[in-house]
C-alpha atoms as a PDB file:
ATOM      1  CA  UNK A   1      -7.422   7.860   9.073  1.00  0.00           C
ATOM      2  CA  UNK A   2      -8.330  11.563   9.823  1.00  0.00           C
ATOM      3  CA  UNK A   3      -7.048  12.655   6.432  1.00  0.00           C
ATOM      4  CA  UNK A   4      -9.613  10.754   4.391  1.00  0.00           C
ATOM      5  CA  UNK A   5     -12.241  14.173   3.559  1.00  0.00           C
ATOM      6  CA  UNK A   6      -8.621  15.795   2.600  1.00  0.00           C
ATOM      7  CA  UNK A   7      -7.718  12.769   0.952  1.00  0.00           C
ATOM      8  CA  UNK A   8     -10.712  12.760  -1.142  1.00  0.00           C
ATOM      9  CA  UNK A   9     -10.945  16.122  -2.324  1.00  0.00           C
ATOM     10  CA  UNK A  10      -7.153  16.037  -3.658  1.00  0.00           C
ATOM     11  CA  UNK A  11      -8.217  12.787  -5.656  1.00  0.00           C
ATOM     12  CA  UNK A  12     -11.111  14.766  -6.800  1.00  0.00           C
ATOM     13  CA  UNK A  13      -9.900  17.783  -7.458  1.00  0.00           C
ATOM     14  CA  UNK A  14      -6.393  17.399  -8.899  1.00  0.00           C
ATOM     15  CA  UNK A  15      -7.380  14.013 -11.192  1.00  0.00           C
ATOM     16  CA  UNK A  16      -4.986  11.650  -9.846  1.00  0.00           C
ATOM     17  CA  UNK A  17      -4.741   8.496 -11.271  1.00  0.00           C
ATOM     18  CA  UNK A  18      -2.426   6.812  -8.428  1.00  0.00           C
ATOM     19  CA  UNK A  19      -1.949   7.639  -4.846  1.00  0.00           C
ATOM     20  CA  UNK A  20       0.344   5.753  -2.355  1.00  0.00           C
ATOM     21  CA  UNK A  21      -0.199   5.124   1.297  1.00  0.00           C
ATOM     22  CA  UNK A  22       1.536   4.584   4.431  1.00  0.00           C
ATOM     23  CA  UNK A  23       0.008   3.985   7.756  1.00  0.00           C
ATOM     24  CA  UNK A  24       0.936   2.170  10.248  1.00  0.00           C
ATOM     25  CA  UNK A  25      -2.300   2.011  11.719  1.00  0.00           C
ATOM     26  CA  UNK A  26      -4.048   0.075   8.253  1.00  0.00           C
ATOM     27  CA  UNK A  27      -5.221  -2.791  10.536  1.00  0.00           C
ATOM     28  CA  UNK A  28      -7.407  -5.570   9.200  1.00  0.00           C
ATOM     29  CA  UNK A  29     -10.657  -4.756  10.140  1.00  0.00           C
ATOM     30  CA  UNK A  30     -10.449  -1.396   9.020  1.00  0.00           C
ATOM     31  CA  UNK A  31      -8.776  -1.775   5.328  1.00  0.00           C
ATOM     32  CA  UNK A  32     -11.947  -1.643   3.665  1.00  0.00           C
ATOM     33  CA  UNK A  33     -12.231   2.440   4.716  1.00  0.00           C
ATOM     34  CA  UNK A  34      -9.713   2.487   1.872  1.00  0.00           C
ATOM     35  CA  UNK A  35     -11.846   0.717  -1.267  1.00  0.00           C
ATOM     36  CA  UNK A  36     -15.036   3.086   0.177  1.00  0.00           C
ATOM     37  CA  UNK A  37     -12.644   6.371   0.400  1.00  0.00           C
ATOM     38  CA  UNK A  38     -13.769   7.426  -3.253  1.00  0.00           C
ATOM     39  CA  UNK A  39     -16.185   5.446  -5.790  1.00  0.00           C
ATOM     40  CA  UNK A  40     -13.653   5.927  -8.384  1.00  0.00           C
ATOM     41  CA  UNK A  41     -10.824   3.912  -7.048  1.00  0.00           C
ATOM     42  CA  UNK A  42      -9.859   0.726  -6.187  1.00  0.00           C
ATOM     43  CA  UNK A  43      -7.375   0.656  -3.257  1.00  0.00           C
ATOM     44  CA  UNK A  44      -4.114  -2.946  -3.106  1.00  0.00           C
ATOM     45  CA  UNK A  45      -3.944  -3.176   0.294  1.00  0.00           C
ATOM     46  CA  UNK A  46      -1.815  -5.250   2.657  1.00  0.00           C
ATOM     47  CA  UNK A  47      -2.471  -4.573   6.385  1.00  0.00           C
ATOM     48  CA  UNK A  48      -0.204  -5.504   9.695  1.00  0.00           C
ATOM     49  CA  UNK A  49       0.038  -8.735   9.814  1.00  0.00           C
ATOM     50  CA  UNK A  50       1.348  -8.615  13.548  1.00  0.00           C
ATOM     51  CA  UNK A  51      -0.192  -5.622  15.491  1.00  0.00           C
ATOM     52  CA  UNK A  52       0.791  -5.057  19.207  1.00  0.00           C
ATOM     53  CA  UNK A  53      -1.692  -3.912  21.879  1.00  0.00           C
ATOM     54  CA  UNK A  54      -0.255  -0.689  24.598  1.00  0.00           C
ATOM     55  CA  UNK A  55      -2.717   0.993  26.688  1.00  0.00           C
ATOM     56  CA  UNK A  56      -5.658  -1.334  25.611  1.00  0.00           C
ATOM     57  CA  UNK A  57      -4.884  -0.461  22.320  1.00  0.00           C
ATOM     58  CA  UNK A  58      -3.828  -2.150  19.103  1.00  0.00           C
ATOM     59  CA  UNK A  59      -0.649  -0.800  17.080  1.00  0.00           C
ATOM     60  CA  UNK A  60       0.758  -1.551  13.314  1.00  0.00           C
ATOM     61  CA  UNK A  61       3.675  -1.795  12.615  1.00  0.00           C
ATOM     62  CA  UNK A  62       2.864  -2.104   8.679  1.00  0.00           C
ATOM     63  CA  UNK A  63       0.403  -1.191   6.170  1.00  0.00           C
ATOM     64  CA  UNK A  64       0.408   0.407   2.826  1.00  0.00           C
ATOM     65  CA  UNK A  65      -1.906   0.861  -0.160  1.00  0.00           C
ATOM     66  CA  UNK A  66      -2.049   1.721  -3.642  1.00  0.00           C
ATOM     67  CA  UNK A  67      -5.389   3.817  -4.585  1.00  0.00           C
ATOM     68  CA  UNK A  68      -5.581   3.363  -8.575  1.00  0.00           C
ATOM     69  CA  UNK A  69      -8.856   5.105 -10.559  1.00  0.00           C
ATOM     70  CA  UNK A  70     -10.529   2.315 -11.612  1.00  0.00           C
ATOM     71  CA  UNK A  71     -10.128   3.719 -15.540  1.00  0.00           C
ATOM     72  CA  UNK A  72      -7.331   1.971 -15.412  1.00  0.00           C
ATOM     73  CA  UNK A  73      -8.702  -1.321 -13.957  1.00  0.00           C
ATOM     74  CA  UNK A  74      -8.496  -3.443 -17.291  1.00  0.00           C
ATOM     75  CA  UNK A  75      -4.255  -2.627 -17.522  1.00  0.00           C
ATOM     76  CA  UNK A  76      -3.761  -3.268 -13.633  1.00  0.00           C
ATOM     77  CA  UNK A  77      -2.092  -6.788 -11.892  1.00  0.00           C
ATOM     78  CA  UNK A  78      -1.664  -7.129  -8.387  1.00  0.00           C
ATOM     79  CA  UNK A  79       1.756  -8.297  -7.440  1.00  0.00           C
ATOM     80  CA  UNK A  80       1.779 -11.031  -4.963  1.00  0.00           C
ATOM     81  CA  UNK A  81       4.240 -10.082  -1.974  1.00  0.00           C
ATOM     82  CA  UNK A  82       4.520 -11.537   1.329  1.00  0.00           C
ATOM     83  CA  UNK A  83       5.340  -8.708   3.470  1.00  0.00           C
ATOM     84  CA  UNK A  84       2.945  -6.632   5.255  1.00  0.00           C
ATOM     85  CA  UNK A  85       4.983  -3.252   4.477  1.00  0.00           C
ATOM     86  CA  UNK A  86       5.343  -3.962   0.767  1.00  0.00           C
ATOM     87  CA  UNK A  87       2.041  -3.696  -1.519  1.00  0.00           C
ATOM     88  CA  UNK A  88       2.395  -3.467  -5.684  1.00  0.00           C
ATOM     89  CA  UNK A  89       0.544  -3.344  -8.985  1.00  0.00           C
ATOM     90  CA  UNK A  90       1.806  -3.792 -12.291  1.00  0.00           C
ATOM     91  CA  UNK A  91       0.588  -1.887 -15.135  1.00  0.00           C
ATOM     92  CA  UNK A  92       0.755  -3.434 -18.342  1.00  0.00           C
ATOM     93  CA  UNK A  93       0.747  -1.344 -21.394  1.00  0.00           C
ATOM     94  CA  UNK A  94       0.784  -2.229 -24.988  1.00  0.00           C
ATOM     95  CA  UNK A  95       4.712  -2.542 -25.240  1.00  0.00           C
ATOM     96  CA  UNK A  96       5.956  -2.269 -21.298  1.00  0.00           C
ATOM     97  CA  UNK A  97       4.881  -2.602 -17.890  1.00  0.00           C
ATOM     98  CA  UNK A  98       5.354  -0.208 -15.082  1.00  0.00           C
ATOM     99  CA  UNK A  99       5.424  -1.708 -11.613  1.00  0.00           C
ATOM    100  CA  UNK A 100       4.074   0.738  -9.140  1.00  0.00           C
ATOM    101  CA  UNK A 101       5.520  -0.287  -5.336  1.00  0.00           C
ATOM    102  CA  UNK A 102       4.748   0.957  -1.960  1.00  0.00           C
ATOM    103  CA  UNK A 103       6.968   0.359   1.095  1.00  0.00           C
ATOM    104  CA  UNK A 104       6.484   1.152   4.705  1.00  0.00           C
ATOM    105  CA  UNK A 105       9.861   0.754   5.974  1.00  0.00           C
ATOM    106  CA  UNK A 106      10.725  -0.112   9.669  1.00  0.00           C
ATOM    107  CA  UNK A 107      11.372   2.623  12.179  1.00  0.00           C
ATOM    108  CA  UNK A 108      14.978   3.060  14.057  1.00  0.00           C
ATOM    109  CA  UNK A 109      13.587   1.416  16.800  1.00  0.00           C
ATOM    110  CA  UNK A 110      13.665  -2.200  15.043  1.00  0.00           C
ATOM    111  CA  UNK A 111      16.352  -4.478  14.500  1.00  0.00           C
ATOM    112  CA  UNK A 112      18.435  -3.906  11.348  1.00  0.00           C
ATOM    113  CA  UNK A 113      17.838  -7.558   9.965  1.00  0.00           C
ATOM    114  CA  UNK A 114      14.009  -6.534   9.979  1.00  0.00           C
ATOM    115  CA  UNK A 115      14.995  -3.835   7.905  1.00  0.00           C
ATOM    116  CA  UNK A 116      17.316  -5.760   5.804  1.00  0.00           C
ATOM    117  CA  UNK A 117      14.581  -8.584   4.998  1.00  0.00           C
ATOM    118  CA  UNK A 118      12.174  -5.519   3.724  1.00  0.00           C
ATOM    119  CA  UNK A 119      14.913  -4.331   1.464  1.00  0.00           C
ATOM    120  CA  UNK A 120      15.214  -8.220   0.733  1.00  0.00           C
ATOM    121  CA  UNK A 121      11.699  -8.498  -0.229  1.00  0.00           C
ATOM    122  CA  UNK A 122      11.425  -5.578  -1.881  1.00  0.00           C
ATOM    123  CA  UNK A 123      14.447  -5.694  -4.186  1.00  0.00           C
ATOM    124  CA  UNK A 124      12.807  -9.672  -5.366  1.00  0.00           C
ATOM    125  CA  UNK A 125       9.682  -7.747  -6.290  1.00  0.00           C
ATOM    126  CA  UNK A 126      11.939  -5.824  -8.396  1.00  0.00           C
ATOM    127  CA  UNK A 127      13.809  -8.127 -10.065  1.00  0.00           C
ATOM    128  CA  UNK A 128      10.611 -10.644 -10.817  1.00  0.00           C
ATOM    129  CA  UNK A 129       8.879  -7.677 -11.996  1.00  0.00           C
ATOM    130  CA  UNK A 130      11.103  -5.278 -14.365  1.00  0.00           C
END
């Protein structure tokens, strides 16, 4: 989480409205880094659900985020998935909705059908949500 003073001048600076985030590192206890990043957003967060310790020290293997401004609070759902790599929002407008997704997919190094049930999960969100 070194890039968070970057991080927070691009939000600042450039007026983003949405920014997505990968890390593999997003671990439980330190999630809430994300909702203090900037005063003017609210960060959907799922951490890893199943970290791994090397070296005396814990590893993700998951973890994404949505930052949203919170201007746009009152048109934002958050989509209930059960995957720690997978975190959404919906936004619903007047006459559509636009669902917003984040996915952390698995690295080479893990088995195919782990990849396979992310895609899985990931293409339900889709179709419960469009």
């Amino acid at each position: 989480m070194t890039g968070i003073p970057y991080l927070t001048s691009v939000l600042n600076e450039r007026n983003i409205s949405v920014c997505d985030l990968s890390e593999h590192w997003l671990l439980p206890h330190n999630s809430s880094i994300l909702d203090s990043i900037y005063s003017n957003y609210r960060a959907h967060t799922v951490t890893c659900s199943s970290p791994s310790t090397f070296n005396g020290r814990t590893i993700g293997k998951g973890g994404v985020s949505i930052l949203g401004h919170k201007s746009l609070d009152s048109i934002v759902q958050t989509v209930d998935i059960n995957c720690d790599r997978i975190v959404a929002v919906k936004r619903c407008l007047q006459y559509s909705s636009i669902l917003l997704v984040q996915v952390y997919l698995p690295a080479s190094g893990h088995s195919i059908d782990i990849f396979k049930d992310t895609v899985d999960r990931l293409s339900d969100c889709v179709a419960a949500h469009v």
